[in-house]
C-alpha atoms as a PDB file:
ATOM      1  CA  UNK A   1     113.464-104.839 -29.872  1.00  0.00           C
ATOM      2  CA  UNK A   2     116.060-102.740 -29.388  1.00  0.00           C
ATOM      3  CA  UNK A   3     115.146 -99.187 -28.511  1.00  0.00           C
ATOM      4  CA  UNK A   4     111.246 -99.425 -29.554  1.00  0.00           C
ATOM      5  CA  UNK A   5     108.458-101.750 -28.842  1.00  0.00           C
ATOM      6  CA  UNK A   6     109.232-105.439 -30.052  1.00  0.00           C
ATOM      7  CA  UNK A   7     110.869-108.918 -29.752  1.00  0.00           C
ATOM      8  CA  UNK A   8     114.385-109.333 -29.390  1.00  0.00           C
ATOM      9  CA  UNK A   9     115.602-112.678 -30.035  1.00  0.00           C
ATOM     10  CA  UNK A  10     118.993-112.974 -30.140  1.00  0.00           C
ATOM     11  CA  UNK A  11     121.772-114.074 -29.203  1.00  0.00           C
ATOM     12  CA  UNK A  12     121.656-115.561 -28.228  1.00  0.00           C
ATOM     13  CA  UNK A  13     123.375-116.608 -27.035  1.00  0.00           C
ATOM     14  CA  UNK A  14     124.568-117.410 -24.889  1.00  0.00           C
ATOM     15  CA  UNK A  15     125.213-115.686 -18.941  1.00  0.00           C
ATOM     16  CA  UNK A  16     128.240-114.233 -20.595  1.00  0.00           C
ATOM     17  CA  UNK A  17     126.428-115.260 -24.237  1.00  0.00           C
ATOM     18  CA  UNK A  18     123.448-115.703 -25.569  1.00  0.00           C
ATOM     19  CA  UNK A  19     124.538-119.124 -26.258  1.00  0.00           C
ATOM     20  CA  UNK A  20     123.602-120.778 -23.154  1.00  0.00           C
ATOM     21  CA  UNK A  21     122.124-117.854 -20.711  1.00  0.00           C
ATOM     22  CA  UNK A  22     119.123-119.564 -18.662  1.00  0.00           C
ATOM     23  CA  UNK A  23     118.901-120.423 -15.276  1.00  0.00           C
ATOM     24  CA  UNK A  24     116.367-122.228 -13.156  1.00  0.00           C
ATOM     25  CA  UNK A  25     117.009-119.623 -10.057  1.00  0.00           C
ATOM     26  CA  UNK A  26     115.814-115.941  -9.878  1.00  0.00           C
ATOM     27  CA  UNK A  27     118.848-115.176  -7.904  1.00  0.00           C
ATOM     28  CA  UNK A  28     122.311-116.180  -6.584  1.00  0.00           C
ATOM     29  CA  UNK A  29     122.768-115.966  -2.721  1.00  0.00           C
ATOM     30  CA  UNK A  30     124.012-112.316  -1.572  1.00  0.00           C
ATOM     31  CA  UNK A  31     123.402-109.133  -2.164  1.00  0.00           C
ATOM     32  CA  UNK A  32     123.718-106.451  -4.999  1.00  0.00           C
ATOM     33  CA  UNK A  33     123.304-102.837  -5.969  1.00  0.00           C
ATOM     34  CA  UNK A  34     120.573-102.235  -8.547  1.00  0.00           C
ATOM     35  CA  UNK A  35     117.939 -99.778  -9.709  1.00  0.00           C
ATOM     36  CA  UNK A  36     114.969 -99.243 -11.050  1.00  0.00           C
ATOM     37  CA  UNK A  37     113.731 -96.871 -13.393  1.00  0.00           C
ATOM     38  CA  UNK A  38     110.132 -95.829 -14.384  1.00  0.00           C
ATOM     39  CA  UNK A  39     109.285 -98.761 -16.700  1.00  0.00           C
ATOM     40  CA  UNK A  40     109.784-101.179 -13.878  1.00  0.00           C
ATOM     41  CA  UNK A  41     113.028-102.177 -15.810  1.00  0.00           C
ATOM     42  CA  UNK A  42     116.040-103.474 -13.433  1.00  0.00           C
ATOM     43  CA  UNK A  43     119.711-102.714 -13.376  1.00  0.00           C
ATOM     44  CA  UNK A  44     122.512-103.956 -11.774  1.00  0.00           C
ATOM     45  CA  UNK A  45     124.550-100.991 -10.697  1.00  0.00           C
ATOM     46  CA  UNK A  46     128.220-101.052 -12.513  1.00  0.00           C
ATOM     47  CA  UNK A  47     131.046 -99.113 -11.945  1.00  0.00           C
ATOM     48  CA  UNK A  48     131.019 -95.433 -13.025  1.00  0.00           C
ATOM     49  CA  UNK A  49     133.359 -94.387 -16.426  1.00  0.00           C
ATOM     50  CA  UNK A  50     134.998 -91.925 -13.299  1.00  0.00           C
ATOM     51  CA  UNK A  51     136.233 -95.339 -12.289  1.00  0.00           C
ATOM     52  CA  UNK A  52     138.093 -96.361 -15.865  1.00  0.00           C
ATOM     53  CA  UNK A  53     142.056 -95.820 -15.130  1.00  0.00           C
ATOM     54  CA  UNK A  54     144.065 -93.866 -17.097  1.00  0.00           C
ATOM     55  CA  UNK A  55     146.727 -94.952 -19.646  1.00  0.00           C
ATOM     56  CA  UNK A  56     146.628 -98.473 -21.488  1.00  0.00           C
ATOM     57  CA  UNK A  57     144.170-100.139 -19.088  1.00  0.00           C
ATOM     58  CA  UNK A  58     141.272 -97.481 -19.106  1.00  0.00           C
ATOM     59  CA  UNK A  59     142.331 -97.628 -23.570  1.00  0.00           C
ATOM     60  CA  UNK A  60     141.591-101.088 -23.443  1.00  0.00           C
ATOM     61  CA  UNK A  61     138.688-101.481 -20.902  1.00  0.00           C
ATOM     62  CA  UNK A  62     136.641 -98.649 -23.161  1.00  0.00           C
ATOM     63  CA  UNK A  63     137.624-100.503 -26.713  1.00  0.00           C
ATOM     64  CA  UNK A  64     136.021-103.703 -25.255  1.00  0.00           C
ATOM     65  CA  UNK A  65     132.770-101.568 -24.106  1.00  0.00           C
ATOM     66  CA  UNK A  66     132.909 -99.999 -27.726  1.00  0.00           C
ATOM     67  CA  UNK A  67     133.068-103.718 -29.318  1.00  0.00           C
ATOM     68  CA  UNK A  68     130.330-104.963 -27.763  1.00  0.00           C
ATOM     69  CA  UNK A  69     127.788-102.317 -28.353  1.00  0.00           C
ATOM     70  CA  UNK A  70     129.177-102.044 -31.812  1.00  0.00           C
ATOM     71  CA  UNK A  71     129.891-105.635 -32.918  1.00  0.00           C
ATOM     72  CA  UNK A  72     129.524-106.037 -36.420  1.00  0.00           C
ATOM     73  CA  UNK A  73     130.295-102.988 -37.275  1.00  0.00           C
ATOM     74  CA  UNK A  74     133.679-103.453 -35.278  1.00  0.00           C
ATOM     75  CA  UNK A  75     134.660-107.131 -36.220  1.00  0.00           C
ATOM     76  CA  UNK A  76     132.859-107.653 -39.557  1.00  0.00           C
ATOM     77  CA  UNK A  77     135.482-111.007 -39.831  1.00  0.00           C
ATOM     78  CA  UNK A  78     134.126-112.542 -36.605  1.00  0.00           C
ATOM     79  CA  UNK A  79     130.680-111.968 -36.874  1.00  0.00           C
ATOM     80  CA  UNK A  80     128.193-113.634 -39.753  1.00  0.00           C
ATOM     81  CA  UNK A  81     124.796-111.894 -38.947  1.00  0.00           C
ATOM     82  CA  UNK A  82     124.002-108.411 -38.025  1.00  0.00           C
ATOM     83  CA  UNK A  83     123.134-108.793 -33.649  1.00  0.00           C
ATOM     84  CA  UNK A  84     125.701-107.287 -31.380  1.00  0.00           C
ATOM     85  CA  UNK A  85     126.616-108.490 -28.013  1.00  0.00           C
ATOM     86  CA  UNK A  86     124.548-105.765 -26.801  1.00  0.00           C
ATOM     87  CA  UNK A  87     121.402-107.852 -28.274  1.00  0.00           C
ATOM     88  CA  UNK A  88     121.178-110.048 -25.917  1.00  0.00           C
ATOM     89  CA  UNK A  89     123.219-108.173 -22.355  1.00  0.00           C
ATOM     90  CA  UNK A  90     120.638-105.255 -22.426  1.00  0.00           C
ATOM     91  CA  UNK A  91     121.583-102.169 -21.141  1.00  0.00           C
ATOM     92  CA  UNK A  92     125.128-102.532 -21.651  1.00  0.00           C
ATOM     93  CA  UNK A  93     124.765-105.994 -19.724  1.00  0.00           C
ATOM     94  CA  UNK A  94     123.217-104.368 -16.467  1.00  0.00           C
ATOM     95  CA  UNK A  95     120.160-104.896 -16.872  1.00  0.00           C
ATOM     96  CA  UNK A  96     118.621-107.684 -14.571  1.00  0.00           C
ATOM     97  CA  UNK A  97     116.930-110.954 -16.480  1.00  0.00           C
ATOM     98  CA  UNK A  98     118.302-110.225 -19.631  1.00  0.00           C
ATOM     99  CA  UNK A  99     121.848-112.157 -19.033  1.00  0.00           C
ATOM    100  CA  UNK A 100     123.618-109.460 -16.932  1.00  0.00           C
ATOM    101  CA  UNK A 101     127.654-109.048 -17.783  1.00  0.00           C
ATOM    102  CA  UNK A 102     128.006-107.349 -13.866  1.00  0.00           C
ATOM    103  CA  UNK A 103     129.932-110.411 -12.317  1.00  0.00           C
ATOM    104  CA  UNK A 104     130.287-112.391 -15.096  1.00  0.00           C
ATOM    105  CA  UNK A 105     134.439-112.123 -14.835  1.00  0.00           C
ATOM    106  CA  UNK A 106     134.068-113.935 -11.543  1.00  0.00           C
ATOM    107  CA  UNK A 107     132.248-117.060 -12.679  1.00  0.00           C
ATOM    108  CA  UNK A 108     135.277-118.711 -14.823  1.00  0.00           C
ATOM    109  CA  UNK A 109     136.876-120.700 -15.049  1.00  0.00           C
ATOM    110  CA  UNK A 110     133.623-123.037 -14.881  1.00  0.00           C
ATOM    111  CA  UNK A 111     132.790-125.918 -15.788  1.00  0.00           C
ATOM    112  CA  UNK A 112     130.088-126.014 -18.663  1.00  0.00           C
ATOM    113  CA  UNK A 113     127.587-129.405 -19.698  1.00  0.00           C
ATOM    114  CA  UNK A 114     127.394-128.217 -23.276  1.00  0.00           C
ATOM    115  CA  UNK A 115     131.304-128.825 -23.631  1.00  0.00           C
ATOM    116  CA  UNK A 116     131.683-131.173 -20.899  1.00  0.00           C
ATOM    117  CA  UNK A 117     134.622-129.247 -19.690  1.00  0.00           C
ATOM    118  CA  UNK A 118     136.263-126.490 -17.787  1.00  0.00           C
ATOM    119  CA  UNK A 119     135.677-123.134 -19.979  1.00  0.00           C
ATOM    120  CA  UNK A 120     137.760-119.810 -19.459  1.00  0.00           C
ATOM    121  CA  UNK A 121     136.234-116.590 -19.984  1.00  0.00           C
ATOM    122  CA  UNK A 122     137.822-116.263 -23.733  1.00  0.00           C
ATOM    123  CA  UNK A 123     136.289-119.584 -24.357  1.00  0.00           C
ATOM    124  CA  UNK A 124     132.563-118.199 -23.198  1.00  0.00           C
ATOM    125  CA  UNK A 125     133.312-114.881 -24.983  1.00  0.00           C
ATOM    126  CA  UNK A 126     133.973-117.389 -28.271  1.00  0.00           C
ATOM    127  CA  UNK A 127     130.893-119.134 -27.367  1.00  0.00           C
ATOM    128  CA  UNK A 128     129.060-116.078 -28.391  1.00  0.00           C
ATOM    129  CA  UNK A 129     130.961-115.278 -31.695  1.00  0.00           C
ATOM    130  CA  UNK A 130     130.274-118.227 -33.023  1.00  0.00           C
ATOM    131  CA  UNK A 131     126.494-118.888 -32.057  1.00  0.00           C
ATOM    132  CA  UNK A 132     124.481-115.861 -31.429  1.00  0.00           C
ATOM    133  CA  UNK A 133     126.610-114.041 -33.844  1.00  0.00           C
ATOM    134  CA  UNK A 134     127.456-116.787 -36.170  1.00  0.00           C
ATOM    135  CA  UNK A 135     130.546-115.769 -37.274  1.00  0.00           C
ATOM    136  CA  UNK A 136     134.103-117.040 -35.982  1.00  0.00           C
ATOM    137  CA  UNK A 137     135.927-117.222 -33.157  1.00  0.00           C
ATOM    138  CA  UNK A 138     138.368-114.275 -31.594  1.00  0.00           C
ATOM    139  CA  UNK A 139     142.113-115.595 -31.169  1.00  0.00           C
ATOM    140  CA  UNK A 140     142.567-115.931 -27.258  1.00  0.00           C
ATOM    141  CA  UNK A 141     145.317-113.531 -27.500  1.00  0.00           C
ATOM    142  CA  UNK A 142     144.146-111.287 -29.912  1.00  0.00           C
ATOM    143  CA  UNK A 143     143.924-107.293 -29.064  1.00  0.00           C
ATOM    144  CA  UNK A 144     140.255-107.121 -29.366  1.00  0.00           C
ATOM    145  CA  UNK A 145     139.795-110.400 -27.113  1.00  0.00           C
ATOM    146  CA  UNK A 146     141.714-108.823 -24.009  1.00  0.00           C
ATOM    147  CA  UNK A 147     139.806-105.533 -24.966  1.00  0.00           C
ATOM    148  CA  UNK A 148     136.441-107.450 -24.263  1.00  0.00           C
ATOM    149  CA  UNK A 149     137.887-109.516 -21.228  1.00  0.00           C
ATOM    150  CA  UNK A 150     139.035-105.865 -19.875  1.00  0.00           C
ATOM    151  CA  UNK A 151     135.732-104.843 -20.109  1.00  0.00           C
ATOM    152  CA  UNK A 152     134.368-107.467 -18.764  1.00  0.00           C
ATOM    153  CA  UNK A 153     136.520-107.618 -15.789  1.00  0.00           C
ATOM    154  CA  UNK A 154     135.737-103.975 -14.957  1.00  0.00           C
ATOM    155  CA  UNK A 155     132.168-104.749 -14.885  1.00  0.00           C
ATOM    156  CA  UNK A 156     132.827-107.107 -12.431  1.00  0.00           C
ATOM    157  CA  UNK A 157     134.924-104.899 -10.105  1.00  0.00           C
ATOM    158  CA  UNK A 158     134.947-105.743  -6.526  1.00  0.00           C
ATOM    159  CA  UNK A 159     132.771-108.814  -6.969  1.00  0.00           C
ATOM    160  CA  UNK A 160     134.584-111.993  -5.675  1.00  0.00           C
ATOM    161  CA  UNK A 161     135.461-115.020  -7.372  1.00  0.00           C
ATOM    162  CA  UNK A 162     133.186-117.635  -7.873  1.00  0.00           C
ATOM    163  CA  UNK A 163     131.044-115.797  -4.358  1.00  0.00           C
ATOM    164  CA  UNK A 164     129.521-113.474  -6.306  1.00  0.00           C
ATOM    165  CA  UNK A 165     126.052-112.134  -5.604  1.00  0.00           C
ATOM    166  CA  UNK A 166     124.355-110.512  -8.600  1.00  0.00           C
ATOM    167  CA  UNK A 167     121.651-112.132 -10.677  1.00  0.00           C
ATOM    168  CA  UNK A 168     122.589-114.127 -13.681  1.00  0.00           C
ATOM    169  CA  UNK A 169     121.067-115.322 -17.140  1.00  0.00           C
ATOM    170  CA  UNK A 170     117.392-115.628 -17.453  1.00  0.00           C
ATOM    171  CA  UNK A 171     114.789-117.138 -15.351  1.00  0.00           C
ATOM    172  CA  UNK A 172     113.452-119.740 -17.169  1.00  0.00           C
ATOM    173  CA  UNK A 173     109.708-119.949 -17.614  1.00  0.00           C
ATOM    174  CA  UNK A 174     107.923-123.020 -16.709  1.00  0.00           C
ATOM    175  CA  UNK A 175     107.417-125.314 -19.979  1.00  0.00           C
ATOM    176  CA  UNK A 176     104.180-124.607 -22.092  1.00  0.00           C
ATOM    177  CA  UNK A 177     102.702-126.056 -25.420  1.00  0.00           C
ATOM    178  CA  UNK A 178     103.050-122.832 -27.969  1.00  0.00           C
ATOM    179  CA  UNK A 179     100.844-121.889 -29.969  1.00  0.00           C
ATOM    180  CA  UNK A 180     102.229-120.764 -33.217  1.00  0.00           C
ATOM    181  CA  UNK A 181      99.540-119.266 -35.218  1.00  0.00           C
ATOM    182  CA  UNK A 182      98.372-117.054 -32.391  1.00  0.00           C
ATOM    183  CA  UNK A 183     102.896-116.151 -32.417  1.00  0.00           C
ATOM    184  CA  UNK A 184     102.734-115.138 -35.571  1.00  0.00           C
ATOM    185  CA  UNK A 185      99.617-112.815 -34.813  1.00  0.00           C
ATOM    186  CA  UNK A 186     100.998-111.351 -31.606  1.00  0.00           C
ATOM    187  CA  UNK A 187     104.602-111.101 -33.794  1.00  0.00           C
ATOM    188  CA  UNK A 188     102.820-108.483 -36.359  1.00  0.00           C
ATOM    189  CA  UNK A 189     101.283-106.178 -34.073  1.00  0.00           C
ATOM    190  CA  UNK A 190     103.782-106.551 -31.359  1.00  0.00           C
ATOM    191  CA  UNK A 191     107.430-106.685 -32.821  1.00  0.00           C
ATOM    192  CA  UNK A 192     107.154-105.963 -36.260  1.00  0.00           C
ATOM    193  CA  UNK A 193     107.803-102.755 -36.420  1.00  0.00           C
ATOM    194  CA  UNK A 194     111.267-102.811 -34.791  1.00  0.00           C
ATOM    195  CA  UNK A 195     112.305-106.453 -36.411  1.00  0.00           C
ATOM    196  CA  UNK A 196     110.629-106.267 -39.630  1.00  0.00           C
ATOM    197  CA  UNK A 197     107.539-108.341 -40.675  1.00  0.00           C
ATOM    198  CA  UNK A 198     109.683-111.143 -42.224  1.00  0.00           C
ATOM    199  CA  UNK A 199     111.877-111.357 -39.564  1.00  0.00           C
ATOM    200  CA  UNK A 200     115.021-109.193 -41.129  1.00  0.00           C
ATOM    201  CA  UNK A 201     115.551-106.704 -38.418  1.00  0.00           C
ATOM    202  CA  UNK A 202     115.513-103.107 -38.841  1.00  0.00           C
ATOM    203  CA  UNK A 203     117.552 -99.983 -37.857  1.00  0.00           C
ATOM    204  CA  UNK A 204     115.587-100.461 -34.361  1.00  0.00           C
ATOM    205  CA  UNK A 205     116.133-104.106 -33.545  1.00  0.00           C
ATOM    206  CA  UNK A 206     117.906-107.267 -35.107  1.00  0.00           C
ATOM    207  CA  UNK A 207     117.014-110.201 -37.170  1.00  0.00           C
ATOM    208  CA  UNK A 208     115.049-113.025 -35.626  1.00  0.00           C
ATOM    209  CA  UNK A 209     115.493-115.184 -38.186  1.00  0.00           C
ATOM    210  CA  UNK A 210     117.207-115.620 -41.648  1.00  0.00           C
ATOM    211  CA  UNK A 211     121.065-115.113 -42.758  1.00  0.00           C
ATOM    212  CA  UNK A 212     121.888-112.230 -40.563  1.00  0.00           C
ATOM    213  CA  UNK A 213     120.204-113.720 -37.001  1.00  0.00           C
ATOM    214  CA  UNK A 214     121.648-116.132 -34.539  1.00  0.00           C
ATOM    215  CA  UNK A 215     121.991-119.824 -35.568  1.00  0.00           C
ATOM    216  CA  UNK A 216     120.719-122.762 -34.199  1.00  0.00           C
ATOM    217  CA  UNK A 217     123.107-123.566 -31.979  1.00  0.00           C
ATOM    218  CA  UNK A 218     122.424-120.241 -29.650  1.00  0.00           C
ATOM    219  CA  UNK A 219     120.571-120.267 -26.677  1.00  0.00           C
ATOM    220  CA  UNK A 220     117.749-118.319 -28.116  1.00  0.00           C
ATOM    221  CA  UNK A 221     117.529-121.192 -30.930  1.00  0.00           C
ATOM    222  CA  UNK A 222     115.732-123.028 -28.171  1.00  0.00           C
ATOM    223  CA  UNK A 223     112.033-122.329 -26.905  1.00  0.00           C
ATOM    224  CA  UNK A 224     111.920-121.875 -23.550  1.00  0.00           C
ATOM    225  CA  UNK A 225     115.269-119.828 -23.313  1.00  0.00           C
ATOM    226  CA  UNK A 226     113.503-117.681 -25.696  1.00  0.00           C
ATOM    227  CA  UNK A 227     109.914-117.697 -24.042  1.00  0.00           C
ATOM    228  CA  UNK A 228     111.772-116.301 -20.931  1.00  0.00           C
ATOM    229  CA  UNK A 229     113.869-113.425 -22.635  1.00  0.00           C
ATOM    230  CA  UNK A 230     110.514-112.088 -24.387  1.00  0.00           C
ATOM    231  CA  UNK A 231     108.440-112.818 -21.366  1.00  0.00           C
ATOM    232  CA  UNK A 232     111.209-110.507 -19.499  1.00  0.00           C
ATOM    233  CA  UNK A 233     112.455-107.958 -21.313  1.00  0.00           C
ATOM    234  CA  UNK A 234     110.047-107.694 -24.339  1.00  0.00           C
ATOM    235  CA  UNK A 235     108.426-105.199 -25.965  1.00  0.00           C
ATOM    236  CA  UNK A 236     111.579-103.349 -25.303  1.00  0.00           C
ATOM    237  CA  UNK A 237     109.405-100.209 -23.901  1.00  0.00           C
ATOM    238  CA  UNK A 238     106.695-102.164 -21.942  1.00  0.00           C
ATOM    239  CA  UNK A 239     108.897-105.585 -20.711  1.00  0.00           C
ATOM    240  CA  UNK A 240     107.090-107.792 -18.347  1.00  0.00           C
ATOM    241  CA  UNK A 241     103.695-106.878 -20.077  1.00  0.00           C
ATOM    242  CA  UNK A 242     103.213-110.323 -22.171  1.00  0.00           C
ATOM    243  CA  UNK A 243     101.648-113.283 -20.870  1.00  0.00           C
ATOM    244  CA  UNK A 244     104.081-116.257 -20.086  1.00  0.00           C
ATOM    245  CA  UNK A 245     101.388-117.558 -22.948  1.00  0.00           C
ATOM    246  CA  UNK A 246     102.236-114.782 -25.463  1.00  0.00           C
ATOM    247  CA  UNK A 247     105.697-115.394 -24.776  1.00  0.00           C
ATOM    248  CA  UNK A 248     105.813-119.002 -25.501  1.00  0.00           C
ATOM    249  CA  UNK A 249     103.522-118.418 -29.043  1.00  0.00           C
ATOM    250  CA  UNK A 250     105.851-115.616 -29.979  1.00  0.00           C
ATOM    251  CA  UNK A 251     109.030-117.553 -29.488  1.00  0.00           C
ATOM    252  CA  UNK A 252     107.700-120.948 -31.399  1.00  0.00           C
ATOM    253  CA  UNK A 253     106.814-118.110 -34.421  1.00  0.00           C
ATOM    254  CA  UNK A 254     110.130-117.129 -34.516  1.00  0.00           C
ATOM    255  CA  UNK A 255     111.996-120.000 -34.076  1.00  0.00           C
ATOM    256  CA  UNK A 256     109.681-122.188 -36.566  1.00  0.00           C
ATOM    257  CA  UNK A 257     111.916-119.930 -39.228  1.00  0.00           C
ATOM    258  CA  UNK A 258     114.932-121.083 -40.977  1.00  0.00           C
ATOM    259  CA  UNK A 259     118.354-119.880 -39.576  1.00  0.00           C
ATOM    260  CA  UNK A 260     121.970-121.190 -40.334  1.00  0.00           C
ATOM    261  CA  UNK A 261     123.649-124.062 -39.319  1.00  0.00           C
ATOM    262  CA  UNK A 262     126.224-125.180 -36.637  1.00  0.00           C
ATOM    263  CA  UNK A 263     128.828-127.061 -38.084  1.00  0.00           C
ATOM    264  CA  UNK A 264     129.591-129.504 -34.973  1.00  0.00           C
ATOM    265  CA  UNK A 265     126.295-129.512 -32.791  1.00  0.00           C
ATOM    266  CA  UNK A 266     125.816-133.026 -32.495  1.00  0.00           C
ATOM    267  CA  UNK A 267     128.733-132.899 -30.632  1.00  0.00           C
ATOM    268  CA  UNK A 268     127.224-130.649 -27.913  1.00  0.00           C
ATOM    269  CA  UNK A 269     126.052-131.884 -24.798  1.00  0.00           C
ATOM    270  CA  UNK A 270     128.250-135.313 -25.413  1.00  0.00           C
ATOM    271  CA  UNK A 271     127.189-137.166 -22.413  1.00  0.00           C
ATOM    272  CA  UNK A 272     123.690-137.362 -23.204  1.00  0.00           C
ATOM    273  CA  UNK A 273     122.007-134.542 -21.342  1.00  0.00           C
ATOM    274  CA  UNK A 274     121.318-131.910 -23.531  1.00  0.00           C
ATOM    275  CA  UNK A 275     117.985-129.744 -22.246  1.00  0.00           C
ATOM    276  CA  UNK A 276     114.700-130.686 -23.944  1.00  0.00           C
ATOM    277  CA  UNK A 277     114.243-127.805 -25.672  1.00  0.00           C
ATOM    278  CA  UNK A 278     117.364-128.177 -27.392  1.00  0.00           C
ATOM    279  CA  UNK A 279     116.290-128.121 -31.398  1.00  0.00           C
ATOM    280  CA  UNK A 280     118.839-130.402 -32.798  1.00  0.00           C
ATOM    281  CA  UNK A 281     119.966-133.954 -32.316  1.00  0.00           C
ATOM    282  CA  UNK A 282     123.127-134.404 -30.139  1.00  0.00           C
ATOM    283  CA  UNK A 283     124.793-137.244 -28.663  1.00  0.00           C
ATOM    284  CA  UNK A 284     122.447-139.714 -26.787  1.00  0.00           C
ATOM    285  CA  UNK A 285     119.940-137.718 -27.480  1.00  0.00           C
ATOM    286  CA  UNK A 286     117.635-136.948 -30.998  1.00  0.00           C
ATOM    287  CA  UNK A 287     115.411-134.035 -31.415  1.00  0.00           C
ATOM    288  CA  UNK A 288     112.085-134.596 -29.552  1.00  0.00           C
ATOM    289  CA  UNK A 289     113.389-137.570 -27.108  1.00  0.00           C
END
């Protein structure tokens, strides 16, 4: 529901992305600069554009702002649907619960269960690309990658590696039994009207479902990563004023729709451990164990 009252679902994907961007923890130990604006809605405070160098650096740092806001537009060959990174990292990824980019830069390399190994930031970044915005992956030493990395790395300014102290990803919701009819009744008179009533997304938010929307494989693909999001940062104008109930219903409606594939997602999660809400069969594990 970008920019007018409704769901938004995406992408996905998932912390950096809105492939894999909940968290059990409201906060990481230390402190951070935010604000808070009239709506009640959170931001981490980032460094001011006064603060973008000159020359190639400051060229590159405001092309990887420009690609995320602007994603499909910008790399039509890497992305397959029509969310942005911007989607999912409201607010130019400052704003607080709704997988923050301040401080992501200073989390990686980390080690990640989905992949069962140590990821770089490219490899997050890619993460992205290929799930909430099912398209394909950016070569790790492409222009536009280090333009994003720049970006992201300026966001993070000053924060220190791996002791960082700003919120990340999404608080996750404790687990409820949806209800979907009562989703797709909240979903008409509630996020329609940004999204579309089938789902395809309109000039004012993006498709939750369908082609053009995240695949199954993103974070958001999941129920309870996208129960918190909504319950968080949805209706885009009024966040915070559904029910952890309303929440849950709307996010079963959405996700009970078709959405493409993940070539490779049984592989995810290979030694077995692969969160509950995870809505495809992986190693060790099969859909509803």
């Amino acid at each position: 529901m970008v920019g007018r009252p409704l769901l938004l679902l995406v992408t996905v994907i998932t912390t950096l992305g809105a492939c894999e961007i909940a968290r059990t923890d409201d906060t990481v130990a230390g402190s951070d600069a935010r604000t808070t604006d009239v709506a009640g809605i959170v931001r981490l405070s980032a460094p001011a554009d006064s603060e973008i160098p000159s020359g190639a650096l400051g060229e590159s740092i405001r092309r990887g702002r420009a690609l995320l806001a602007a994603t499909p537009d910008s790399l039509p060959h890497n992305v397959g649907g029509q969310l942005r990174c911007t989607s999912c990292h409201l607010d130019d990824g400052t704003r607080v619960n709704a997988a923050p980019l301040v401080g992501v830069y200073a989390r990686f390399p980390q080690f990640r269960d989905r992949s069962n190994s140590v990821a770089t930031i490219q490899d997050r970044v890619n993460d992205c690309f290929e799930r909430s915005m099912n398209g394909r992956a950016l070569a790790s030493d492409s222009r536009e990658m280090r333009d994003i990395v720049a970006w992201l790395a300026f966001l993070s300014r000053g924060i220190p590696v791996h002791r960082d102290s700003t919120p990340r990803g999404i608080p996750l919701l404790a687990a409820m039994t949806p209800d979907t009819a009562a989703g797709r009744a909240q979903f008409t008179t509630t996020c329609a009207a940004c999204h579309g009533m089938e789902g395809q997304g309109t000039p004012a938010g993006p498709p939750l479902w369908g082609p053009k929307s995240y695949n199954i494989g993103a974070s958001m693909a999941r129920l309870r990563t996208a129960a918190s999001f909504i319950k968080y940062n949805m209706p885009n104008d009024r966040p915070g004023t559904l029910t952890a109930q309303q929440a849950f219903n709307l996010a079963a409606y959405v996700n009970s729709h078709a959405r493409p594939d993940l070539a490779g997602k049984e592989n995810d999660w290979p030694r077995g451990d692969a969160p509950s809400d995870v809505p495809y069969a992986t190693r060790g594990r099969s859909t509803g164990n």
